[in-house]
Protein backbone atom coordinates (compact mmCIF):
# COMPACT_ATOMS: atom_id res chain seq x y z
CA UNK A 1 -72.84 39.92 -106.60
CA UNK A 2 -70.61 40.53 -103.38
CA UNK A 3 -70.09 37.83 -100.96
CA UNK A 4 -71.86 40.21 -98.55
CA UNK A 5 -75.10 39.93 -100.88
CA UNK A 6 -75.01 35.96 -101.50
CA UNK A 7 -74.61 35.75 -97.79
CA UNK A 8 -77.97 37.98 -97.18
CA UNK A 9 -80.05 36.17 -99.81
CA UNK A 10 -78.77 32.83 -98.15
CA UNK A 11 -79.70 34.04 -94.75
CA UNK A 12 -83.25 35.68 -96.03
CA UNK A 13 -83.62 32.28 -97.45
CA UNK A 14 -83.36 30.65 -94.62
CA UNK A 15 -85.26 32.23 -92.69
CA UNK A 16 -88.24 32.43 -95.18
CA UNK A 17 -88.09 28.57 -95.20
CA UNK A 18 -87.27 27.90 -91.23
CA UNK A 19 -90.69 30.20 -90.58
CA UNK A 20 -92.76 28.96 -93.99
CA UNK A 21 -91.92 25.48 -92.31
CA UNK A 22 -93.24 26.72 -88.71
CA UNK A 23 -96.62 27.67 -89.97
CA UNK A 24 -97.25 24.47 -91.55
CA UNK A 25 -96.53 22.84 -88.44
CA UNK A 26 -98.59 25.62 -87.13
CA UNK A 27 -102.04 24.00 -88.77
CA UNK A 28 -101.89 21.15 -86.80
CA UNK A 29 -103.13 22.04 -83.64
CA UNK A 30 -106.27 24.01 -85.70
CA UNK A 31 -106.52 20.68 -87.65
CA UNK A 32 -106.75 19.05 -84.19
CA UNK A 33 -109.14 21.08 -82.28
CA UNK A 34 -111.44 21.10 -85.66
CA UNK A 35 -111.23 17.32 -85.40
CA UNK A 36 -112.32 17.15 -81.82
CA UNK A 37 -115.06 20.36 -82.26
CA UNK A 38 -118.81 18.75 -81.24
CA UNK A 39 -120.35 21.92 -81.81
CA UNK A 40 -120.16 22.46 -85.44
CA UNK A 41 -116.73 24.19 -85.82
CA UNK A 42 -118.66 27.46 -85.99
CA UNK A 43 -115.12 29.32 -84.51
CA UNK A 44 -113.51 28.40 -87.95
CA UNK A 45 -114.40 31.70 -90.47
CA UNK A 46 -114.73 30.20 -94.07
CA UNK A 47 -114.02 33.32 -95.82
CA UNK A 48 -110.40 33.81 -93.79
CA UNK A 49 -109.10 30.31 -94.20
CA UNK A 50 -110.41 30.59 -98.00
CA UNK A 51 -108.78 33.70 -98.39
CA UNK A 52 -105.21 32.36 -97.07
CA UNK A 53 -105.83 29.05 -99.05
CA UNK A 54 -105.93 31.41 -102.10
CA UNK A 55 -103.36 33.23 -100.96
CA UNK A 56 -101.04 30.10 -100.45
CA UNK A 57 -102.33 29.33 -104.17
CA UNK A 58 -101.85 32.40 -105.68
CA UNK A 59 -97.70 32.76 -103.96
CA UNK A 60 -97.27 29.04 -105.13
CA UNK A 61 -98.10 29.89 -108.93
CA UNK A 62 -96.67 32.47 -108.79
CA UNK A 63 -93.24 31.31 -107.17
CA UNK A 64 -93.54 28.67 -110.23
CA UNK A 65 -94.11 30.97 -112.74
CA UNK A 66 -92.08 34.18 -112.34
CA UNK A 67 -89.51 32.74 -110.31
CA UNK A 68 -88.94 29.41 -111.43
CA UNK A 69 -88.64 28.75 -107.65
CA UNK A 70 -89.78 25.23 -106.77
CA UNK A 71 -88.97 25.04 -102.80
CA UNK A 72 -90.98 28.54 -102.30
CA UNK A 73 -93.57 26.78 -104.61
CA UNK A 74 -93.75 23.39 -102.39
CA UNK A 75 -93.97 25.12 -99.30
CA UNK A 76 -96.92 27.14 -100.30
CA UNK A 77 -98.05 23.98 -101.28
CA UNK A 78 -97.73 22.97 -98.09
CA UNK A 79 -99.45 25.71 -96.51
CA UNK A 80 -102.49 25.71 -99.07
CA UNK A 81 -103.24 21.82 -98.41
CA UNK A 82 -102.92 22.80 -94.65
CA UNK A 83 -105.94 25.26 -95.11
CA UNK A 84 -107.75 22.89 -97.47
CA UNK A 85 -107.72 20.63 -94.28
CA UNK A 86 -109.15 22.99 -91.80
CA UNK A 87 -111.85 23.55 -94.44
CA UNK A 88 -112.86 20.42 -95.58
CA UNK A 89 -112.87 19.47 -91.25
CA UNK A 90 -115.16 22.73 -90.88
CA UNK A 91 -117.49 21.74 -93.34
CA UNK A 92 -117.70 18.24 -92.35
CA UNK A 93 -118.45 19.24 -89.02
CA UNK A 94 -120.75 21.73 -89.80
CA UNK A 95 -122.73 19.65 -92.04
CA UNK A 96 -122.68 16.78 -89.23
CA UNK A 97 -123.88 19.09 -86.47
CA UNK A 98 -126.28 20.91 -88.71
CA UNK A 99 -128.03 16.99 -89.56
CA UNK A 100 -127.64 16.10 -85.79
CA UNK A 101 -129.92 19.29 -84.85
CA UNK A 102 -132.44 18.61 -87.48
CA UNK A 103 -132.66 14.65 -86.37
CA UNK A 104 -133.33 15.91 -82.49
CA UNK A 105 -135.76 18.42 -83.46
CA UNK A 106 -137.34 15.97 -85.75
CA UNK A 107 -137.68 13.25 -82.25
CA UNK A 108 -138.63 16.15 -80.16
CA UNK A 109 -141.65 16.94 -82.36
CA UNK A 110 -145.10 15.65 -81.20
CA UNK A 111 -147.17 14.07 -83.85
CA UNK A 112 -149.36 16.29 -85.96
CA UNK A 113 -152.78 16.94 -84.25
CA UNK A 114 -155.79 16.29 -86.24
CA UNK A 115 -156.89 19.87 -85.36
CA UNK A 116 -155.09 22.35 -87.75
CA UNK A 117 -153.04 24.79 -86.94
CA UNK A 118 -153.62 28.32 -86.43
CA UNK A 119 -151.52 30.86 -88.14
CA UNK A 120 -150.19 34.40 -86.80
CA UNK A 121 -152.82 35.98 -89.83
CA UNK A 122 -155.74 33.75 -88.27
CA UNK A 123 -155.51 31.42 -91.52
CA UNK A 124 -156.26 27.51 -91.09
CA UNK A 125 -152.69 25.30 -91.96
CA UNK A 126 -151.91 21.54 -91.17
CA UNK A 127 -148.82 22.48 -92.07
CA UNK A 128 -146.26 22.39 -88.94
CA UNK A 129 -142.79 23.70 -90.06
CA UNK A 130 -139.11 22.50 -88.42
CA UNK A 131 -137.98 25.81 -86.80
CA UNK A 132 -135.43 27.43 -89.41
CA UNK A 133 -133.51 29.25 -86.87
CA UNK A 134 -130.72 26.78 -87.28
């Protein structure tokens, strides 16, 4: 190898690492605003941040286990826990709101009326469903 050559790879290196290091400082404000979300963190898409939190899994083993390359490795490591974060926030906000909505539909329901129900078919029912639309 020239010196030219070492001097590219160092500089690719770099600036691989300076910008790896960036996005995982990037998470934080998403980590944040999931954090403070009342309404159920329903802008966070599960399938994209599973798909990059494979993605960061995938580059990690495989920075281990072609490459031998343990600082690419850790900071895909670093990037997968990152998205493991925003998803485990998501779904602990989701599953919060989603109980919340149930519990103030459940209050706002009046007692069941002696009288049963009338179905859209014209059948008799004294059963009174929780709206599913949520």
């Amino acid at each position: 190898m020239t010196i030219a050559e070492v001097a590219l790879a160092d500089i690719t290196l770099a600036v691989f690492t300076f910008f790896n290091s960036l996005r995982f400082l990037a998470y934080v404000p998403q980590i944040a605003k999931a954090i403070k979300d009342e309404s159920g963190a329903e802008a966070i898409s599960f399938g994209t941040w599973a798909l990059f939190l494979a993605s960061h899994a995938s580059t990690m083993a495989y920075a281990i286990e072609n490459q031998g390359d343990w600082t690419m490795a850790s900071l895909f490591l670093g990037n997968a826990l990152g998205c493991g974060a925003i998803l485990l926030i998501a779904a602990w906000k989701r599953s919060r709101h989603r109980t919340r909505r149930i519990e103030e539909a459940a209050q706002r329901r009046e007692p069941l009326s002696p009288t049963p129900f009338k179905t859209h078919q014209g059948c008799s029912t004294n059963f009174d469903p929780l709206p599913r639309h949520f």
